[in-house]
PDB file of N, CA and C in Angstrom:
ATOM      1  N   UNK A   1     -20.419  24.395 -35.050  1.00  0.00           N
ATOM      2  CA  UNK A   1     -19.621  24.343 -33.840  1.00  0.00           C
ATOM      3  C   UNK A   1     -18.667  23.153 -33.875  1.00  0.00           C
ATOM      4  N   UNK A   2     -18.957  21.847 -34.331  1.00  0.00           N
ATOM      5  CA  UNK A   2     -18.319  20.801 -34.328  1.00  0.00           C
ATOM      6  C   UNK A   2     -17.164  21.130 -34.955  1.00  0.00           C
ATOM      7  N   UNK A   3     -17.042  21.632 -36.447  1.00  0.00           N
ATOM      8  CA  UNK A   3     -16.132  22.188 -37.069  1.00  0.00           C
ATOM      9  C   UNK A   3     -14.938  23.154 -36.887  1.00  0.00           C
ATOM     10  N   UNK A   4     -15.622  23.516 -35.794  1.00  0.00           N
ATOM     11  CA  UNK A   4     -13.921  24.214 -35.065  1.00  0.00           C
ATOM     12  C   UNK A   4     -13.101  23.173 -35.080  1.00  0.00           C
ATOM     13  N   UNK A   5     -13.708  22.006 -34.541  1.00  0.00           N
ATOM     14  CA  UNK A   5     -12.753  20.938 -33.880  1.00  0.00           C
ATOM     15  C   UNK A   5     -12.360  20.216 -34.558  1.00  0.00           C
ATOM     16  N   UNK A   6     -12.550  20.508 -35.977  1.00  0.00           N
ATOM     17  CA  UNK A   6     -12.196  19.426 -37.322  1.00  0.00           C
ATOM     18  C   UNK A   6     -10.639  19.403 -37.247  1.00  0.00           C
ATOM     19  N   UNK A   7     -10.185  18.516 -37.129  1.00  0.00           N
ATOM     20  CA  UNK A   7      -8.662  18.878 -37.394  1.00  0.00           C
ATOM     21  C   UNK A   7      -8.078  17.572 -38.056  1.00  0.00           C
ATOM     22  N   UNK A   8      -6.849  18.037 -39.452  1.00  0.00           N
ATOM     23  CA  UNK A   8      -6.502  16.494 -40.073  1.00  0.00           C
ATOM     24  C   UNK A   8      -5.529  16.083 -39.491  1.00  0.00           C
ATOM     25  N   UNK A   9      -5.863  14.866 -38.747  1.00  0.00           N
ATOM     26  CA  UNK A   9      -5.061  14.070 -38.153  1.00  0.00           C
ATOM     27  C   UNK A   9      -4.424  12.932 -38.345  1.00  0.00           C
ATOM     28  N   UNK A  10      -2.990  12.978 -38.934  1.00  0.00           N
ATOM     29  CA  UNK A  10      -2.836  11.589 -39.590  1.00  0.00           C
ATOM     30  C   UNK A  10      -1.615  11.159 -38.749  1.00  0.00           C
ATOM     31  N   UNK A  11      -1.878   9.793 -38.112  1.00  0.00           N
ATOM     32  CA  UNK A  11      -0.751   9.183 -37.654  1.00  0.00           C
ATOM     33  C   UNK A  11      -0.229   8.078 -38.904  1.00  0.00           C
ATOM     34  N   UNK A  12       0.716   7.786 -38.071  1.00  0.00           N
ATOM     35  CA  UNK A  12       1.544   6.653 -38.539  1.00  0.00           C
ATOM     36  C   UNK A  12       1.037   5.352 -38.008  1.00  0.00           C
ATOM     37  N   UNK A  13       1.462   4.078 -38.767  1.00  0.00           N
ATOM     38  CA  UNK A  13       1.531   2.821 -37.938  1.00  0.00           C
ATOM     39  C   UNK A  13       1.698   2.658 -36.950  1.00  0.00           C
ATOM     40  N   UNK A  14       2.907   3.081 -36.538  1.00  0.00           N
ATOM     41  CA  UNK A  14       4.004   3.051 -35.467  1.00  0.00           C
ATOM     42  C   UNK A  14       3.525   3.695 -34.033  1.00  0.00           C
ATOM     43  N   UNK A  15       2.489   5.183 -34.900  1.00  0.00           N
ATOM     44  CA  UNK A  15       1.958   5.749 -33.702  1.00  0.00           C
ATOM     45  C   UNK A  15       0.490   5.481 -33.639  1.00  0.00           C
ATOM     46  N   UNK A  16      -0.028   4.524 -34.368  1.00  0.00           N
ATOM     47  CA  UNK A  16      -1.305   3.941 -33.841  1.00  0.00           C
ATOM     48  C   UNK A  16      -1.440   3.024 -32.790  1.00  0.00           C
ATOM     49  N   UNK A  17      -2.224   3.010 -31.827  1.00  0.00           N
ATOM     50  CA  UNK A  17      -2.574   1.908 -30.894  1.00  0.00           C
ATOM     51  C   UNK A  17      -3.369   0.704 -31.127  1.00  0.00           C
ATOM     52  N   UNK A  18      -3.133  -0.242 -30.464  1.00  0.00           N
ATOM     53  CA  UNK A  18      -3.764  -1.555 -31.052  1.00  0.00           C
ATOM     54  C   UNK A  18      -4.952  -1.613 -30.527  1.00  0.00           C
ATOM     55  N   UNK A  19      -5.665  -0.365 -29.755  1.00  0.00           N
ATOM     56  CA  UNK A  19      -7.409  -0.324 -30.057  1.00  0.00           C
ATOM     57  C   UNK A  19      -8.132  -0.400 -30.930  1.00  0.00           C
ATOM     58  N   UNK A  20      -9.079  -1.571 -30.409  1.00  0.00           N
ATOM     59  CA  UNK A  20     -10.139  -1.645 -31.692  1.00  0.00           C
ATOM     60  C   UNK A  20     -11.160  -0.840 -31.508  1.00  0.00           C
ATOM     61  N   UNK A  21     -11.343  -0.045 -32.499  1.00  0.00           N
ATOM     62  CA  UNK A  21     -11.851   0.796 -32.858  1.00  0.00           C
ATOM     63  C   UNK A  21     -13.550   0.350 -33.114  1.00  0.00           C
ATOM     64  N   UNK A  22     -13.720  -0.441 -33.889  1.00  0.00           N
ATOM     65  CA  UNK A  22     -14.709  -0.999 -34.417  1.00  0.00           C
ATOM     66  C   UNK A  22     -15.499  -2.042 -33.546  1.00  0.00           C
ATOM     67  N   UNK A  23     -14.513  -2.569 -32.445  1.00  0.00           N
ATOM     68  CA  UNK A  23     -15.417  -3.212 -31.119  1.00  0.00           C
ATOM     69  C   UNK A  23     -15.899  -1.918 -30.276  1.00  0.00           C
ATOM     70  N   UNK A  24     -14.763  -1.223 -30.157  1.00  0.00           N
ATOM     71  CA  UNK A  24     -15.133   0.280 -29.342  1.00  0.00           C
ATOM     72  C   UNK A  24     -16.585   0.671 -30.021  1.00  0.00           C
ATOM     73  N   UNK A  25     -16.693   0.702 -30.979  1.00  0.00           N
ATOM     74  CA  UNK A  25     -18.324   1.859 -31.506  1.00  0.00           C
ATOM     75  C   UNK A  25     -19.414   0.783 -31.112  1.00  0.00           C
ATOM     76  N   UNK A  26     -19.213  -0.698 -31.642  1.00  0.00           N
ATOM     77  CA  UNK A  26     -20.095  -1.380 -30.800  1.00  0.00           C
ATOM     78  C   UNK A  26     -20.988  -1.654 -29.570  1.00  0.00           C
ATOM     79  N   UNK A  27     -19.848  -1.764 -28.600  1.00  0.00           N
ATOM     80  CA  UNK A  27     -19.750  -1.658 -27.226  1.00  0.00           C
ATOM     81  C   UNK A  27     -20.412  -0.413 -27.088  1.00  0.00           C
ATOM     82  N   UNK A  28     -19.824   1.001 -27.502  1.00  0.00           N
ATOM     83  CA  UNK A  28     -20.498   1.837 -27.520  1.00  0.00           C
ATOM     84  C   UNK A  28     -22.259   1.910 -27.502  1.00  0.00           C
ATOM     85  N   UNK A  29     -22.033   1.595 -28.874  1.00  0.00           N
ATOM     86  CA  UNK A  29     -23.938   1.388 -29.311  1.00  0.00           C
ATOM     87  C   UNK A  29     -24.483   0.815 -28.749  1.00  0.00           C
ATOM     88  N   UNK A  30     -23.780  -0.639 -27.796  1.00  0.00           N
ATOM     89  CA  UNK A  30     -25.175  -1.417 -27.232  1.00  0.00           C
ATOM     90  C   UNK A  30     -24.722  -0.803 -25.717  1.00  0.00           C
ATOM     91  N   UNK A  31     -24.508  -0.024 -25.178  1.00  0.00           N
ATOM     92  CA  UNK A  31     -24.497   0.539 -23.791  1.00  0.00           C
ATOM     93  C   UNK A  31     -23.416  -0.160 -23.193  1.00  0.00           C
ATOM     94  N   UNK A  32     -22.083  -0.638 -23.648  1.00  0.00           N
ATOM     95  CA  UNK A  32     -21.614  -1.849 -22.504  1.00  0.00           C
ATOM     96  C   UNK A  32     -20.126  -0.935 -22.172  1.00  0.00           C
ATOM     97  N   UNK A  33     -20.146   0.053 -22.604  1.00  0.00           N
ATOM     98  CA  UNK A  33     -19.192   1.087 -22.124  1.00  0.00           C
ATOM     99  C   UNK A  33     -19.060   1.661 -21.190  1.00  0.00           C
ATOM    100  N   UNK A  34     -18.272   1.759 -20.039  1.00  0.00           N
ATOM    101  CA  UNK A  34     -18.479   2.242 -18.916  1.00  0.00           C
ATOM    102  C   UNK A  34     -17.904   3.940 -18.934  1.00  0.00           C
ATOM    103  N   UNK A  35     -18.056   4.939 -18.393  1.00  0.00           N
ATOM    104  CA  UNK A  35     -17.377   6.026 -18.539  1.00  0.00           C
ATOM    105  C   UNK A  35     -15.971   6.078 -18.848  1.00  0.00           C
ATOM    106  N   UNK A  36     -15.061   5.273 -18.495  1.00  0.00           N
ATOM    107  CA  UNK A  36     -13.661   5.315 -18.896  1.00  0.00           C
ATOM    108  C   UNK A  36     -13.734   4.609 -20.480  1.00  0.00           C
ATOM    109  N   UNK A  37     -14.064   3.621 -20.661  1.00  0.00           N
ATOM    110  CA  UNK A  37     -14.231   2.964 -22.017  1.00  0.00           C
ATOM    111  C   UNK A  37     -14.977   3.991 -23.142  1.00  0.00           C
ATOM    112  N   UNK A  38     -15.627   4.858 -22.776  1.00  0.00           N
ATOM    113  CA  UNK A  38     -16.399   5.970 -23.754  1.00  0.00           C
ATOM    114  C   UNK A  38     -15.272   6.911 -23.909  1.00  0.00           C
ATOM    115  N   UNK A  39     -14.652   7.448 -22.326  1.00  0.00           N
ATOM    116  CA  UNK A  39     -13.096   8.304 -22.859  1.00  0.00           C
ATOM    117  C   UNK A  39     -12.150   7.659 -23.667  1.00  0.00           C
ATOM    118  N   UNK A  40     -12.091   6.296 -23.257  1.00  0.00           N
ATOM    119  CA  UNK A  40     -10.916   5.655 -24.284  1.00  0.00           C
ATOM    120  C   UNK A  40     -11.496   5.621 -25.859  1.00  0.00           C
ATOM    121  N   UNK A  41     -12.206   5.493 -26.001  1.00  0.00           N
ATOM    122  CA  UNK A  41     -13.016   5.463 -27.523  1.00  0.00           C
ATOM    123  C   UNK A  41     -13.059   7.075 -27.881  1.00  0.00           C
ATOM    124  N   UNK A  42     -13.403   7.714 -27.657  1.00  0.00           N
ATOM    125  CA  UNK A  42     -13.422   9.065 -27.952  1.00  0.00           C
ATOM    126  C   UNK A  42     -11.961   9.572 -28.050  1.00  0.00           C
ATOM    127  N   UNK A  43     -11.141   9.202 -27.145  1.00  0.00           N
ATOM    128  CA  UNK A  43      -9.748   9.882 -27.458  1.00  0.00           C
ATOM    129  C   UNK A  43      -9.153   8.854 -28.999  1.00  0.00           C
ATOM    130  N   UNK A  44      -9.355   7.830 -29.048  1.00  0.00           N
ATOM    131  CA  UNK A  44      -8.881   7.234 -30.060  1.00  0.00           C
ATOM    132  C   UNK A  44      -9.447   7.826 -31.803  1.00  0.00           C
ATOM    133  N   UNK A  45     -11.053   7.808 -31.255  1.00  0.00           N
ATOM    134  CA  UNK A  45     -11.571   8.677 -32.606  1.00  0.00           C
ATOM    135  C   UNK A  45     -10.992   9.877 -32.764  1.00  0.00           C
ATOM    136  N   UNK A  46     -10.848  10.928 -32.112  1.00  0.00           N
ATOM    137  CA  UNK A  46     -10.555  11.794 -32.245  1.00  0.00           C
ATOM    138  C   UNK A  46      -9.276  11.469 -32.471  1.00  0.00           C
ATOM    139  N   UNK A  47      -7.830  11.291 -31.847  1.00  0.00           N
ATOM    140  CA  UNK A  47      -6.821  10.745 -32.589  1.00  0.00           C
ATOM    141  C   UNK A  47      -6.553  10.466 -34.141  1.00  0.00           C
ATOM    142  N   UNK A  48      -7.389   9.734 -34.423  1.00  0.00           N
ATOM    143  CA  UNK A  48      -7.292   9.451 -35.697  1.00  0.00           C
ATOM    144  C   UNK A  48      -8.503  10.370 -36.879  1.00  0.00           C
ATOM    145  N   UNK A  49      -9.040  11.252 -35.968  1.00  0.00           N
ATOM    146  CA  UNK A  49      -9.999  12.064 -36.796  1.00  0.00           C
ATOM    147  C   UNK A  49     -11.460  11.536 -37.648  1.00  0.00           C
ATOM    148  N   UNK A  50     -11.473  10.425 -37.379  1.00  0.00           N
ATOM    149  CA  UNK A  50     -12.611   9.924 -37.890  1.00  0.00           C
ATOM    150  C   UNK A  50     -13.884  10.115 -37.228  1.00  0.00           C
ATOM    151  N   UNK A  51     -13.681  10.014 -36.149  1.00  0.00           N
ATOM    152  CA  UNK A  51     -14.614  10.730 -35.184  1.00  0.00           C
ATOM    153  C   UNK A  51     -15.971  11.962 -35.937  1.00  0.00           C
ATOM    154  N   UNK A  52     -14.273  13.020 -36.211  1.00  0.00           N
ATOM    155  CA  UNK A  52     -15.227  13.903 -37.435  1.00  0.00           C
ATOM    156  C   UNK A  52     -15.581  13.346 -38.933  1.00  0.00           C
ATOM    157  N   UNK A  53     -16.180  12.150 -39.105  1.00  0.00           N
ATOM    158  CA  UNK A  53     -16.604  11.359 -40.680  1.00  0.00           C
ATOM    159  C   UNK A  53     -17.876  10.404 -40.075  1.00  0.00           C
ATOM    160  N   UNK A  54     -17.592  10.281 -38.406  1.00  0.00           N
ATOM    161  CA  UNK A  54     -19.167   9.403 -38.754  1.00  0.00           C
ATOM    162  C   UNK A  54     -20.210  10.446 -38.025  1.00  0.00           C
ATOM    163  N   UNK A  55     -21.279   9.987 -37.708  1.00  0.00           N
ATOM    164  CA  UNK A  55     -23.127  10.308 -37.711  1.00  0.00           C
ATOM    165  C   UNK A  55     -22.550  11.613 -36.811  1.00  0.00           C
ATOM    166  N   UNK A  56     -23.430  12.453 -36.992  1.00  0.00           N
ATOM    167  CA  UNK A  56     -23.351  13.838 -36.438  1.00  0.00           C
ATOM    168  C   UNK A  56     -23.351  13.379 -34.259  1.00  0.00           C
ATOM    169  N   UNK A  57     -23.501  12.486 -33.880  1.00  0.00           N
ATOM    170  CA  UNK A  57     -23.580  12.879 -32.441  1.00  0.00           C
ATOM    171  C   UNK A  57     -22.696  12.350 -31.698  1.00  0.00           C
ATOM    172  N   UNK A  58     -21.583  11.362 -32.573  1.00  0.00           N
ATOM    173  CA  UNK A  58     -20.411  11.353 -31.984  1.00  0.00           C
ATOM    174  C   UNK A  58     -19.449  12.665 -32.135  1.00  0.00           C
ATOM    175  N   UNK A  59     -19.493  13.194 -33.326  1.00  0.00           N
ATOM    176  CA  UNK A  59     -18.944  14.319 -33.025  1.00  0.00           C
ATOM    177  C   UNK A  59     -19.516  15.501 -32.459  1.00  0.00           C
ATOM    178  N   UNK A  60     -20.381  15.333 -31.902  1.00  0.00           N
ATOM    179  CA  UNK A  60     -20.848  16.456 -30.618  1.00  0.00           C
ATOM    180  C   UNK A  60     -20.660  16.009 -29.088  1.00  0.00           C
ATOM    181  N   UNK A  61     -20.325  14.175 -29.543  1.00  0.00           N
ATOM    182  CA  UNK A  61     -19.899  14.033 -28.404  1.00  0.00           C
ATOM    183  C   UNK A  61     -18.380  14.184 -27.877  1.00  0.00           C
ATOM    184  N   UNK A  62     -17.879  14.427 -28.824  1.00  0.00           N
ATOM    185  CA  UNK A  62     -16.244  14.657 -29.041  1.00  0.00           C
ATOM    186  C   UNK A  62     -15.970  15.772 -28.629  1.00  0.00           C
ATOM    187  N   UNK A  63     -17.139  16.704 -28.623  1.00  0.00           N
ATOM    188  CA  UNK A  63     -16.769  18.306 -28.984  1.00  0.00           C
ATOM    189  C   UNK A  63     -17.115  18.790 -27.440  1.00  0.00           C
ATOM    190  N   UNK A  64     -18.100  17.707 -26.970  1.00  0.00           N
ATOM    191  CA  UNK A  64     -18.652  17.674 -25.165  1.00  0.00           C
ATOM    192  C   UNK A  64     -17.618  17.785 -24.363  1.00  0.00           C
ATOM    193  N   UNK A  65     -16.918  16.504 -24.818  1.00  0.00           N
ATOM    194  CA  UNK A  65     -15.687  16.189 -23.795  1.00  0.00           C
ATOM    195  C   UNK A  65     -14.351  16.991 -24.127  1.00  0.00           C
ATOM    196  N   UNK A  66     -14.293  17.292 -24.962  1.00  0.00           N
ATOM    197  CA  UNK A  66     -13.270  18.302 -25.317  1.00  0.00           C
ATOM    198  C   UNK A  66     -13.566  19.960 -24.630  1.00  0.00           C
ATOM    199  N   UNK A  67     -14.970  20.133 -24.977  1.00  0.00           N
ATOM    200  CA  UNK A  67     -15.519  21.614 -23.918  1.00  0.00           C
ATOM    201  C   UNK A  67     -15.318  21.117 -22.196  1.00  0.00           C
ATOM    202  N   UNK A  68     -14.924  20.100 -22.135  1.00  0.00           N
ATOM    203  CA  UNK A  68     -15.481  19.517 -20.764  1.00  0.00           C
ATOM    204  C   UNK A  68     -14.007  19.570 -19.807  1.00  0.00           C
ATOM    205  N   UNK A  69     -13.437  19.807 -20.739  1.00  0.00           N
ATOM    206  CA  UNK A  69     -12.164  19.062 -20.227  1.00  0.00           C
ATOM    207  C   UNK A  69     -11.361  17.909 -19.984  1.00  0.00           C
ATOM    208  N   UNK A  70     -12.291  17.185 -20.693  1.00  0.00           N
ATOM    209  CA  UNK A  70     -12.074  15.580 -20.439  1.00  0.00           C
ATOM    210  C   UNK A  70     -10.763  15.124 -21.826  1.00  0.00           C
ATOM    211  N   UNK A  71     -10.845  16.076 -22.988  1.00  0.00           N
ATOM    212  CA  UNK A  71      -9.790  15.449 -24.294  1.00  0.00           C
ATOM    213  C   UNK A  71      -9.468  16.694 -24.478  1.00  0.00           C
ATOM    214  N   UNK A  72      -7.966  16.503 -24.974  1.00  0.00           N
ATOM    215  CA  UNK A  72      -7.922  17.969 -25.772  1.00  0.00           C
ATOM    216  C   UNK A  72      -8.183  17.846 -26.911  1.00  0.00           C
ATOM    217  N   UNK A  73      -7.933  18.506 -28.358  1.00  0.00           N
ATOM    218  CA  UNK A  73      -8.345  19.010 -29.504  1.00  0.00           C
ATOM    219  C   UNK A  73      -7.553  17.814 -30.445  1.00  0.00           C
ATOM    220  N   UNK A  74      -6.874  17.265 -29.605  1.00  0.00           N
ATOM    221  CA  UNK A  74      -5.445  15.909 -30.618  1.00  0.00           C
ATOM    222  C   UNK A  74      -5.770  14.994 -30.288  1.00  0.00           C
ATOM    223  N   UNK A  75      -7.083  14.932 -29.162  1.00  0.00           N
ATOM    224  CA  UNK A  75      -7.444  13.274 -28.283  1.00  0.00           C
ATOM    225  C   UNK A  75      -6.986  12.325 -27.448  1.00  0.00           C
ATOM    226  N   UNK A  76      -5.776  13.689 -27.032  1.00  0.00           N
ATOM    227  CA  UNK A  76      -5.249  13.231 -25.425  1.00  0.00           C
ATOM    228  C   UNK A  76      -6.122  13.441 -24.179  1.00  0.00           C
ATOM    229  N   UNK A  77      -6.061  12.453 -23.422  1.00  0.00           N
ATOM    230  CA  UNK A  77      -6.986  12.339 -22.114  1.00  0.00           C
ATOM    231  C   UNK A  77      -6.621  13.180 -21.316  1.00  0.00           C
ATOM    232  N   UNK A  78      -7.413  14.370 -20.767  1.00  0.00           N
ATOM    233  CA  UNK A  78      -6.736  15.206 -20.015  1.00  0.00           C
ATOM    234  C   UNK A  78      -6.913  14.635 -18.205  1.00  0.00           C
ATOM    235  N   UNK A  79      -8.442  14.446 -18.199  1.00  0.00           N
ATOM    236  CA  UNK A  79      -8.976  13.627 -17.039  1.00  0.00           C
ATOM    237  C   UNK A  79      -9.588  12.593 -17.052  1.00  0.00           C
ATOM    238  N   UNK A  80      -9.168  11.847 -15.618  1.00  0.00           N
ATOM    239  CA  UNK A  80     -10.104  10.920 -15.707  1.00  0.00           C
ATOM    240  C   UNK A  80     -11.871  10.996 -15.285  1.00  0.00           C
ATOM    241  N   UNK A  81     -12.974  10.180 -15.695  1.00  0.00           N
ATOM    242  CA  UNK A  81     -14.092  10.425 -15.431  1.00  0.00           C
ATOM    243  C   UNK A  81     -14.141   9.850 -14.101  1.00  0.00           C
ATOM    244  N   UNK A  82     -15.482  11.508 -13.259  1.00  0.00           N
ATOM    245  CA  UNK A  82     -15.057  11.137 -11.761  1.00  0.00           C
ATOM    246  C   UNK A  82     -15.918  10.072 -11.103  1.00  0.00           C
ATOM    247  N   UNK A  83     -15.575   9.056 -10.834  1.00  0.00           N
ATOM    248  CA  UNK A  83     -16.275   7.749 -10.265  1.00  0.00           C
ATOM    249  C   UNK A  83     -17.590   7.925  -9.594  1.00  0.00           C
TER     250      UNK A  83
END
């Protein structure tokens, strides 16, 4: 199922954002993410497709919020999470 959503996504420099990525999975892992900070991390993985390369439950969590309505399939934010 995840694999529908595989898609190669390659930006540019220019169109990368200066999110860190690698504080994002952190933050992530030790709980200090609040619902908007988990959408911002998830749209960025997915953006850049790596999302689909690490541990199997971020990309089911990718594939959540994308069924959810929350990202589309390119890792644009469609909504915000409701408070």
């Amino acid at each position: 199922m995840v694999r529908a959503y595989r898609k190669s996504v390659k930006t540019s420099a220019a169109e990368r954002s200066s999110y860190d990525v690698t504080s994002g999975i952190i933050e992530f892992e030790s709980g200090q993410l609040d619902d908007q900070g988990v959408l911002k991390l998830f749209s960025e993985l997915v953006k850049s497709g790596l999302v689909w390369n690490l541990q199997g439950s971020y990309g089911r969590m990718a594939a959540s919020l994308i069924d959810a309505g929350y990202l589309d399939r390119e890792g644009n934010i469609l909504k915000e999470p409701e408070a």
